[in-house]
C-alpha atoms as a PDB file:
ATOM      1  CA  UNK A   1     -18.743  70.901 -12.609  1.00  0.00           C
ATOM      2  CA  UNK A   2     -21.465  69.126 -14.340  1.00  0.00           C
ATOM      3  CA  UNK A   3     -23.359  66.562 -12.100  1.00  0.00           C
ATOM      4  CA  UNK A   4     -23.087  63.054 -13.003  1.00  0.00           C
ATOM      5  CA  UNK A   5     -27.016  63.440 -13.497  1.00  0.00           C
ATOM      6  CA  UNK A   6     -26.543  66.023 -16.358  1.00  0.00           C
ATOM      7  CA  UNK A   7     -23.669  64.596 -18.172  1.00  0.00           C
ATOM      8  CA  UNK A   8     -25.726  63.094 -21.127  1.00  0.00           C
ATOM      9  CA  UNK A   9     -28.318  65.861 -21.209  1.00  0.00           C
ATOM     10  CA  UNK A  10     -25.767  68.574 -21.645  1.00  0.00           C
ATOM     11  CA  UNK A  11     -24.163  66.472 -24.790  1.00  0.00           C
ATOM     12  CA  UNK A  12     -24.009  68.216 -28.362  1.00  0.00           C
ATOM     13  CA  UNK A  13     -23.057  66.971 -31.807  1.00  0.00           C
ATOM     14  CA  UNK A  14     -20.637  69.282 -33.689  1.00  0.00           C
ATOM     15  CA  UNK A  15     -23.743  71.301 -34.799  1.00  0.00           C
ATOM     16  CA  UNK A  16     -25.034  72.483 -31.664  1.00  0.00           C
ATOM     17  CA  UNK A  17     -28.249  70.337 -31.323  1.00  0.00           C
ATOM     18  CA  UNK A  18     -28.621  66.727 -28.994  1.00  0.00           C
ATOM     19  CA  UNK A  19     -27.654  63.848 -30.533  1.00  0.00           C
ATOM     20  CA  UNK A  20     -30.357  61.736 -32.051  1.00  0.00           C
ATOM     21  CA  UNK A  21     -31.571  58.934 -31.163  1.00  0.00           C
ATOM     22  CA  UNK A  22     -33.471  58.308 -27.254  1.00  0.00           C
ATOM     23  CA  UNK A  23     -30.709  58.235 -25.109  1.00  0.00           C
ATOM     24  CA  UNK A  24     -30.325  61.835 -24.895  1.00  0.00           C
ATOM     25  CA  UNK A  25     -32.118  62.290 -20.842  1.00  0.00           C
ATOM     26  CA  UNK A  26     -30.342  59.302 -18.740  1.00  0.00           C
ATOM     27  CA  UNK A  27     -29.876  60.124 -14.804  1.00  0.00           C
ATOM     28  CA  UNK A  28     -28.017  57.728 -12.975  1.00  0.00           C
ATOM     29  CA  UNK A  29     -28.798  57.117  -9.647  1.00  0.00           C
ATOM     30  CA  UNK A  30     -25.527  57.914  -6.660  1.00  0.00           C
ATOM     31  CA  UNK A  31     -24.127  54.451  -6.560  1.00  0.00           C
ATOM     32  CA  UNK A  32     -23.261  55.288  -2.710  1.00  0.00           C
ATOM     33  CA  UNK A  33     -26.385  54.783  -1.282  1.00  0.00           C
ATOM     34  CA  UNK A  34     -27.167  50.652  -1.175  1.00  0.00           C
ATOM     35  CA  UNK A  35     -27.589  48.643   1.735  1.00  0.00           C
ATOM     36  CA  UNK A  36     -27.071  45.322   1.807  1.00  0.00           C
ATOM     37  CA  UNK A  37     -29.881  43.565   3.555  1.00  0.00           C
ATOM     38  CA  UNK A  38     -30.980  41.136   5.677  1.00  0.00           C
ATOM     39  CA  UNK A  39     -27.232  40.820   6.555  1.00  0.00           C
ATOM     40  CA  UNK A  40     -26.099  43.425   8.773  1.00  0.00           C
ATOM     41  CA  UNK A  41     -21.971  42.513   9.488  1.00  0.00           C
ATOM     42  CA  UNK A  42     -21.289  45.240   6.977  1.00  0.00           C
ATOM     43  CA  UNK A  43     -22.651  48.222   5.257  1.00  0.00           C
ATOM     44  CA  UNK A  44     -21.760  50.418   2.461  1.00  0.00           C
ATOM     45  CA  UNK A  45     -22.268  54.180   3.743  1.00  0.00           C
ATOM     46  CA  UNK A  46     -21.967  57.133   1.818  1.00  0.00           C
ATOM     47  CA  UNK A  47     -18.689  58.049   2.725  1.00  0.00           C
ATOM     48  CA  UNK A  48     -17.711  54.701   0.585  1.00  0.00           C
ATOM     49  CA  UNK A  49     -16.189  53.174   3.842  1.00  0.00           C
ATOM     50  CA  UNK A  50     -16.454  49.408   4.554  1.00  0.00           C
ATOM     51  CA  UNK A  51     -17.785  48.267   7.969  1.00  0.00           C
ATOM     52  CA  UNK A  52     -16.888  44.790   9.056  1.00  0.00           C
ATOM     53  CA  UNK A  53     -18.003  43.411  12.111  1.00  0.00           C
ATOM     54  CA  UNK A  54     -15.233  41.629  14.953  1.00  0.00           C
ATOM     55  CA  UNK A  55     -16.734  38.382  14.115  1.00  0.00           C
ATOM     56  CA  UNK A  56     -15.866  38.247  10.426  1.00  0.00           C
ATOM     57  CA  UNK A  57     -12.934  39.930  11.331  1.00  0.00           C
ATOM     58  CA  UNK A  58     -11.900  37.040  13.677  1.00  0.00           C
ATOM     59  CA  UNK A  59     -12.672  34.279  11.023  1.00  0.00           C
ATOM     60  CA  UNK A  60     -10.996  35.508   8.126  1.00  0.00           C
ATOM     61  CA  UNK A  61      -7.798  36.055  10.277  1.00  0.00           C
ATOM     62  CA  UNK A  62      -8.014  32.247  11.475  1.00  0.00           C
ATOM     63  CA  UNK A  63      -8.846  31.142   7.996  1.00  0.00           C
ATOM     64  CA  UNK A  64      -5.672  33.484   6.646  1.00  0.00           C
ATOM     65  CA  UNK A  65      -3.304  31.906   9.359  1.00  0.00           C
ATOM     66  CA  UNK A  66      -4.866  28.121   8.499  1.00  0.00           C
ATOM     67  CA  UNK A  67      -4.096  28.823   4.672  1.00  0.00           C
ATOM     68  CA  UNK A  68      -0.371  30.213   5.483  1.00  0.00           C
ATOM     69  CA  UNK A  69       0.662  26.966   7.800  1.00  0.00           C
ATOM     70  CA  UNK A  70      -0.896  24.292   5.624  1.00  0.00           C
ATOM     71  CA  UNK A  71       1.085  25.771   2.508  1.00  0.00           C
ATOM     72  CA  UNK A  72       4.262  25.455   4.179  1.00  0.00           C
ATOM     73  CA  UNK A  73       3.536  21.507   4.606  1.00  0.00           C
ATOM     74  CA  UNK A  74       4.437  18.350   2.821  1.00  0.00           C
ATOM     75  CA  UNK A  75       2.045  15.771   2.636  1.00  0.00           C
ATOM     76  CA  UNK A  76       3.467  12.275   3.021  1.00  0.00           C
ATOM     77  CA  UNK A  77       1.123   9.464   3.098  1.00  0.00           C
ATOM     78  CA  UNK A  78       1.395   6.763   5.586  1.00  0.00           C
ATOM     79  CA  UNK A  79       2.571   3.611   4.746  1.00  0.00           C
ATOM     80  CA  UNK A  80      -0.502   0.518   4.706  1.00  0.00           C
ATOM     81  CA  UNK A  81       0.052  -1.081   8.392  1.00  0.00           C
ATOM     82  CA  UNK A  82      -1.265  -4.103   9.635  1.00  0.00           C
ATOM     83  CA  UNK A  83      -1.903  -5.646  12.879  1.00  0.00           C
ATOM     84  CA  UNK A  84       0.781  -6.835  15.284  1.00  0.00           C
ATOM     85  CA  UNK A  85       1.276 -10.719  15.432  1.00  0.00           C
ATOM     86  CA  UNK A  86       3.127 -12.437  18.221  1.00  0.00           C
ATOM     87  CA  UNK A  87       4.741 -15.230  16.963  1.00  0.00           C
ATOM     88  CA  UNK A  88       6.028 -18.261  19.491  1.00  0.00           C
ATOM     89  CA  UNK A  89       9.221 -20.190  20.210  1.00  0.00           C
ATOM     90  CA  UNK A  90       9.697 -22.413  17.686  1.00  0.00           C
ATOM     91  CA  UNK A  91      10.024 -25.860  19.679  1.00  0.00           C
ATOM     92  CA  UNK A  92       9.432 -29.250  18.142  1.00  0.00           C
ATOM     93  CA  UNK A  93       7.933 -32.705  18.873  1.00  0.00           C
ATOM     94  CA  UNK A  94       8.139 -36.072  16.820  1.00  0.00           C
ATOM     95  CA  UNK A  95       5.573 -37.890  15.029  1.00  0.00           C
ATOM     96  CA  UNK A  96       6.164 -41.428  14.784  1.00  0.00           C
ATOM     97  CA  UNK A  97       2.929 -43.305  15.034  1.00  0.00           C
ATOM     98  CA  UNK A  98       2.404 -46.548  12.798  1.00  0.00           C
ATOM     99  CA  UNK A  99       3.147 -44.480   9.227  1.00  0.00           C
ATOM    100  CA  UNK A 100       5.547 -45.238   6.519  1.00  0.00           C
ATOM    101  CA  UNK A 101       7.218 -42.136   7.497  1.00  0.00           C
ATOM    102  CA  UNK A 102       8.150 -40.047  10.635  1.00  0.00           C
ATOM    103  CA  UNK A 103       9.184 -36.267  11.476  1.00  0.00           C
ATOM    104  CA  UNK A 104       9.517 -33.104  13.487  1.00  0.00           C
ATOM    105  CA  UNK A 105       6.301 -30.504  13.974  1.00  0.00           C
ATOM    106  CA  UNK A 106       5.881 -28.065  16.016  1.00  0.00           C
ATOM    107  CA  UNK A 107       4.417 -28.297  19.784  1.00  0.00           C
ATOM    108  CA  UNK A 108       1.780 -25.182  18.340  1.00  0.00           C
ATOM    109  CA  UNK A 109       0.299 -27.626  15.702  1.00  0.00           C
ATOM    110  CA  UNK A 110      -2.103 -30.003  15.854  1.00  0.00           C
ATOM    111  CA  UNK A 111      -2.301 -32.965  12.882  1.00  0.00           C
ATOM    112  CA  UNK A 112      -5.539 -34.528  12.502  1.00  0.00           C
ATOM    113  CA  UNK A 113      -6.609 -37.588   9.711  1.00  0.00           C
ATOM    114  CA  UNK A 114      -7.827 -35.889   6.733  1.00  0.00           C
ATOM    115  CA  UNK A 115     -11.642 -36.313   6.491  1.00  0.00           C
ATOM    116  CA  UNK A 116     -12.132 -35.156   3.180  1.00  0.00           C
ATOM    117  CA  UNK A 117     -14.297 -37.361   0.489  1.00  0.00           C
ATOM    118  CA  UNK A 118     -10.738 -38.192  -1.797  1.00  0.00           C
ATOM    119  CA  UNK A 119      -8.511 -38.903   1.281  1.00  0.00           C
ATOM    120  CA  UNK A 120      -6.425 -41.866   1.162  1.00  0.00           C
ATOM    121  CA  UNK A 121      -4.644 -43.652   4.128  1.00  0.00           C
ATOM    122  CA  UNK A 122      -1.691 -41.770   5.893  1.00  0.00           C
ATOM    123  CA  UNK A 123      -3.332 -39.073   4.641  1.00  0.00           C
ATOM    124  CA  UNK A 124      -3.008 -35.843   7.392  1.00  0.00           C
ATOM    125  CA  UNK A 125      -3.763 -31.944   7.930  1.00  0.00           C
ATOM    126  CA  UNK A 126      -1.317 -30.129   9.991  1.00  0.00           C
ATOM    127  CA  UNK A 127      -3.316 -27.443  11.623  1.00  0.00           C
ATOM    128  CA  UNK A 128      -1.212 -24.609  13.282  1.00  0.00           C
ATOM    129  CA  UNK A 129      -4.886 -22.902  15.113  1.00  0.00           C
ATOM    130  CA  UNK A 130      -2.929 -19.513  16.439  1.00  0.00           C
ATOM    131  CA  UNK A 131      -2.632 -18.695  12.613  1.00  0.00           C
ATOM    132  CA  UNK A 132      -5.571 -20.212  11.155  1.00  0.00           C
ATOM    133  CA  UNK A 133      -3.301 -21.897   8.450  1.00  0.00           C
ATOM    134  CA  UNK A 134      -3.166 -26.003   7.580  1.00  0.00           C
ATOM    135  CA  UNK A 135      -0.443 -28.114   6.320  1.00  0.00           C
ATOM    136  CA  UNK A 136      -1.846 -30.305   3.892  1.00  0.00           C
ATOM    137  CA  UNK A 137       0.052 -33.672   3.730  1.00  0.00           C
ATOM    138  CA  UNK A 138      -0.692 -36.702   0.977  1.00  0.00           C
ATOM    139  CA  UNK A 139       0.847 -40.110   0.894  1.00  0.00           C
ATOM    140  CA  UNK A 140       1.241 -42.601  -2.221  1.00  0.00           C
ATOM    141  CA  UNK A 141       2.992 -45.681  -2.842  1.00  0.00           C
ATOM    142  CA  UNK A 142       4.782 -45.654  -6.079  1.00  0.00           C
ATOM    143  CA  UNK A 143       3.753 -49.075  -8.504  1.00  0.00           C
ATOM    144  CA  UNK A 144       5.791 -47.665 -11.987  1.00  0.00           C
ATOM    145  CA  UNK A 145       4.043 -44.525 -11.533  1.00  0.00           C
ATOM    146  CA  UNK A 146       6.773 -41.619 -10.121  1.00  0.00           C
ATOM    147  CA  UNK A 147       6.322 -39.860 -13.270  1.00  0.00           C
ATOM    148  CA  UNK A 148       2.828 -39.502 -12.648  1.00  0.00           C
ATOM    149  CA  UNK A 149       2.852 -38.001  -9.001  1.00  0.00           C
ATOM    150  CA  UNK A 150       6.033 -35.731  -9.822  1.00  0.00           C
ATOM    151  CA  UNK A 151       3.480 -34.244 -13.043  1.00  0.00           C
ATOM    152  CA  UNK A 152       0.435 -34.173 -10.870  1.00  0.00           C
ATOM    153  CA  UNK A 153       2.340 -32.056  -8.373  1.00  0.00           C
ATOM    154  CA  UNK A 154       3.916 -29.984 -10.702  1.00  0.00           C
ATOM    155  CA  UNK A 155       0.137 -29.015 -12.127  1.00  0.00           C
ATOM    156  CA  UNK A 156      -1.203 -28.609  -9.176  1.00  0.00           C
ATOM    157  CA  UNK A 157       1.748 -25.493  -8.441  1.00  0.00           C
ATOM    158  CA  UNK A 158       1.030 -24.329 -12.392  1.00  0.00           C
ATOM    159  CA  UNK A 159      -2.362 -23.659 -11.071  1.00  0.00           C
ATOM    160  CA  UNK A 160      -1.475 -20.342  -8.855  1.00  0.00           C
ATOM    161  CA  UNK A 161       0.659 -19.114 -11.683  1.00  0.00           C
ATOM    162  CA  UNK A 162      -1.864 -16.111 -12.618  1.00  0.00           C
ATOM    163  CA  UNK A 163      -2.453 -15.474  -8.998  1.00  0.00           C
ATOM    164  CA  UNK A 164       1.617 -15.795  -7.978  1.00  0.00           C
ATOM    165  CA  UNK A 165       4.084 -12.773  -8.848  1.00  0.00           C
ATOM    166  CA  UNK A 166       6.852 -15.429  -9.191  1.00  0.00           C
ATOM    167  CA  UNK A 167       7.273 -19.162  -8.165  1.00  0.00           C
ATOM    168  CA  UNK A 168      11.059 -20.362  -7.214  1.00  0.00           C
ATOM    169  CA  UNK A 169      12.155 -23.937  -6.259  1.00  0.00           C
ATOM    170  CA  UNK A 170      14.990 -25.473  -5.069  1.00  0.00           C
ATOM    171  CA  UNK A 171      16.056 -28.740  -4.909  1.00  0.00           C
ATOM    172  CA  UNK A 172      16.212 -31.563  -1.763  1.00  0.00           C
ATOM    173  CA  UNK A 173      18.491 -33.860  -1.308  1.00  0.00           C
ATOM    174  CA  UNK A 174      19.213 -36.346   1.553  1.00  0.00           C
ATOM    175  CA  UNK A 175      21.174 -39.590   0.346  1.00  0.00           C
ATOM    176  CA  UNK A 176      21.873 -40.711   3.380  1.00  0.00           C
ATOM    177  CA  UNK A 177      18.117 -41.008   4.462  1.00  0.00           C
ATOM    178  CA  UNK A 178      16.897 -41.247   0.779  1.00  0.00           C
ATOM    179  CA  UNK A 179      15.085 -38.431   0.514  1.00  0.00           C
ATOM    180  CA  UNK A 180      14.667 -36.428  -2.299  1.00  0.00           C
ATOM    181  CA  UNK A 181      12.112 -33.465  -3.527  1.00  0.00           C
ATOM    182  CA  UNK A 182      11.560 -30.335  -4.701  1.00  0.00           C
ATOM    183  CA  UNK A 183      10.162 -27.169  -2.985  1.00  0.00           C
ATOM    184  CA  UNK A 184       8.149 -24.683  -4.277  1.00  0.00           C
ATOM    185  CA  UNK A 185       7.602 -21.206  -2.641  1.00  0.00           C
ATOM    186  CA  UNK A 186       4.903 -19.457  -4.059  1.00  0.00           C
ATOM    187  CA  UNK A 187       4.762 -15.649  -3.882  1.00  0.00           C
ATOM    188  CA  UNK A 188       2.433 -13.184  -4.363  1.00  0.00           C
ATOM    189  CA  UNK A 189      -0.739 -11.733  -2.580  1.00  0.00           C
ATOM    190  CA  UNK A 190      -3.427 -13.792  -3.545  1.00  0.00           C
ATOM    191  CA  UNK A 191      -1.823 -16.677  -4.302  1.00  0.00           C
ATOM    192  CA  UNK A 192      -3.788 -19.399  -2.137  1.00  0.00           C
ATOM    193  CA  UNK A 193      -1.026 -21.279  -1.393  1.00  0.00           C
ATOM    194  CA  UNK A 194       2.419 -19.854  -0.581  1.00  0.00           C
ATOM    195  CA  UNK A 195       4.565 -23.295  -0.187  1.00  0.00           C
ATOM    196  CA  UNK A 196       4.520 -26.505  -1.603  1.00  0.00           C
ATOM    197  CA  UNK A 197       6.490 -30.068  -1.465  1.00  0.00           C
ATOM    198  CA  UNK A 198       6.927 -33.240  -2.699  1.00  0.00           C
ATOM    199  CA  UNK A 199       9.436 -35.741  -1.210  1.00  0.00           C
ATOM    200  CA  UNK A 200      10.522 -39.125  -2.318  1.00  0.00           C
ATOM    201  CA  UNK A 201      12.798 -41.891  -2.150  1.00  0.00           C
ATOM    202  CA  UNK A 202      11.934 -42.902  -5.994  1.00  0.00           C
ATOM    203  CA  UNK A 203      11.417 -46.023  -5.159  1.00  0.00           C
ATOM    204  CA  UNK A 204       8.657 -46.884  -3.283  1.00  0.00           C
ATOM    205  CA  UNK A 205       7.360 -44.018  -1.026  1.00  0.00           C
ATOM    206  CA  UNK A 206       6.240 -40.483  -2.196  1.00  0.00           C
ATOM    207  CA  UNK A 207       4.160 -37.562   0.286  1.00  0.00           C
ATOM    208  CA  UNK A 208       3.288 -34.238  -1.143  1.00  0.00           C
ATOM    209  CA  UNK A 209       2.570 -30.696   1.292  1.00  0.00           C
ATOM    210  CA  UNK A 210       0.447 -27.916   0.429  1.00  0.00           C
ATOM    211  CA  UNK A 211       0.370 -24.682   3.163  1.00  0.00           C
ATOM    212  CA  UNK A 212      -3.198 -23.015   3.073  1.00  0.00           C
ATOM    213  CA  UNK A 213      -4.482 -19.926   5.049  1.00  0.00           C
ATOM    214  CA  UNK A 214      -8.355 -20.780   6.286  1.00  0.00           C
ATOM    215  CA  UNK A 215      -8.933 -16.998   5.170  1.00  0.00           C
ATOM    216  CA  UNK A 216      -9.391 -14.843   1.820  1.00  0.00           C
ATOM    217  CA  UNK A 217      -5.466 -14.766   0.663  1.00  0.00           C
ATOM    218  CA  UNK A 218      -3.716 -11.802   1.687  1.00  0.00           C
ATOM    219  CA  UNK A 219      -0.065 -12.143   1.638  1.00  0.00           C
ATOM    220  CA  UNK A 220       1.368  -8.929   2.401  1.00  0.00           C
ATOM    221  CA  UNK A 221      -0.248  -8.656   5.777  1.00  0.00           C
ATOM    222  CA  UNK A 222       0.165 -12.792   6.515  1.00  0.00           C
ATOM    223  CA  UNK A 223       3.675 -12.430   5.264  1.00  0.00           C
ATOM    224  CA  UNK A 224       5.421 -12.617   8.876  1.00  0.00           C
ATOM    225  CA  UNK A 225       3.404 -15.840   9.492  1.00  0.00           C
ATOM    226  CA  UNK A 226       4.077 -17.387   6.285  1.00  0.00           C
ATOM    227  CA  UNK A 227       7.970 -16.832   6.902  1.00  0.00           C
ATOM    228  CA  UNK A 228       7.330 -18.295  10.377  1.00  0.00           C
ATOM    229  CA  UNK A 229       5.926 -21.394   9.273  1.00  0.00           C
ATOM    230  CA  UNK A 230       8.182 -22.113   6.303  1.00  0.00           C
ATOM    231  CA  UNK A 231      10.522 -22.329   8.678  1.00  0.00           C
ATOM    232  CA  UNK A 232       8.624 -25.202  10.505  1.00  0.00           C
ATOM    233  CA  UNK A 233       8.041 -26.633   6.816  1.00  0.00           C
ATOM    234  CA  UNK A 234      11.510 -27.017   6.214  1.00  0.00           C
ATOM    235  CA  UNK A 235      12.534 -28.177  10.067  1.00  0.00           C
ATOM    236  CA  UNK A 236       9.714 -30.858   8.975  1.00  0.00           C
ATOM    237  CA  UNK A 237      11.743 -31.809   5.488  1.00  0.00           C
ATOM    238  CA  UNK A 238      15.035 -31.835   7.242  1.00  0.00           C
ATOM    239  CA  UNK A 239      13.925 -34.434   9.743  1.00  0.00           C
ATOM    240  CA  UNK A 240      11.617 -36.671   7.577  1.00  0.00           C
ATOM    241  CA  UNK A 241      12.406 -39.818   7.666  1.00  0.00           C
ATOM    242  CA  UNK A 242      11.043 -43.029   5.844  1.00  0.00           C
ATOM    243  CA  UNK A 243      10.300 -46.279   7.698  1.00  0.00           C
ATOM    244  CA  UNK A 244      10.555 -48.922   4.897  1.00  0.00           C
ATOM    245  CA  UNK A 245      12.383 -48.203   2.163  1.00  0.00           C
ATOM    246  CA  UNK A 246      13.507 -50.201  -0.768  1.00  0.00           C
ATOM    247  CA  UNK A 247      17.349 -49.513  -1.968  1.00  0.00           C
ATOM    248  CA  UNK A 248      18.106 -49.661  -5.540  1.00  0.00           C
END
């Protein structure tokens, strides 16, 4: 059998002689003899078998079982969570100091005169401190003007439209203590302000609320606390009560 170093020199053309052309004396080198070096975990001998050493043995066998369980998994990502709030009994206390109106807050709130450079008299922050959030609370006395105030607050709510996902109000109505308003719950998760009021007895007397978070707006973690204290809100607006009022 011809040798694998002889194969082109022994070549003929259909006349007998060597092809032309320089190619006619190749010798190829035995392909079994390379070592791979520095690396010694394996070596190519001459009798073409592979030697691998027990350590690469043991990591592709850990890799192969790692690749076989995580392909028989389902990845389901975690819901976004949020940090546990403890919210408390919901008990309430009356204020009825020397204001034109009165009501029911709760025992964890604390109101304080508003200090800021456009407050008016009767003017007051409900601060509820466990949640960092204040009620905001405006008075006005109405001189031919109820249009006005019902147009302000309406523009004032207009302003979180392109932060809100949706704004819904309903409708308050107490004839027997003439009081009458509109509430406006604000949602979405930036929206500044979640809930706003006005109440009035169209006559003489009219108070407009604002909630505020003292924080960057986040409503999907704060929503637990904002549903908390719209329920004070509206315990508030169920027991407000004017002190002079003038009946039409």
């Amino acid at each position: 059998m011809t040798s694998p170093s002889k194969m082109f020199e022994n070549r003929r053309n259909d006349a007998g002689t060597p092809p032309t052309g320089s190619l006619h004396r190749f010798t190829i080198l035995p392909l079994c003899h390379f070592t791979i070096l520095p690396f010694h975990h394996f070596t190519i001998s001459p009798s073409h078998h592979l030697t691998i050493s027990p350590f690469i043995r043991i990591t592709l066998s850990v890799l192969l079982l790692f690749l076989v369980a995580s392909c028989g998994n389902t990845y389901t990502p975690k819901p976004r969570g949020y940090f546990r709030i403890d919210l408390p009994a919901q008990k309430y206390q009356s204020f009825d100091q020397s204001f034109p109106f009165s009501f029911e807050y709760p025992v964890y709130a604390d109101i304080v005169p508003d200090s800021s450079r456009m407050a008016e008299p009767y003017w007051i922050n409900l601060q509820y401190m466990p949640f960092h959030a204040t009620l905001h609370l405006s008075y006005k006395v109405i001189d031919g003007n109820l249009a006005q105030y019902l147009n302000d607050a309406h523009t004032l709510v207009n302003k979180h439209i392109p932060k809100a996902n949706a704004i819904t109000q309903r409708e308050f109505v107490d004839r027997e203590h003439h009081v009458y308003g509109l509430i406006y719950d604000i949602r979405g998760a930036d929206a500044a302000s979640s809930y706003q009021f006005y109440l009035t007895d169209s006559i003489s007397n009219f108070v407009r609320g604002a909630l505020y978070f003292n924080m960057v707006p986040n409503n999907d973690s704060l929503a637990p606390v904002i549903e908390f204290l719209k329920g004070d809100v509206v315990h508030m607006i169920n027991t407000f009560r004017w002190k002079v009022t003038k009946h039409i």
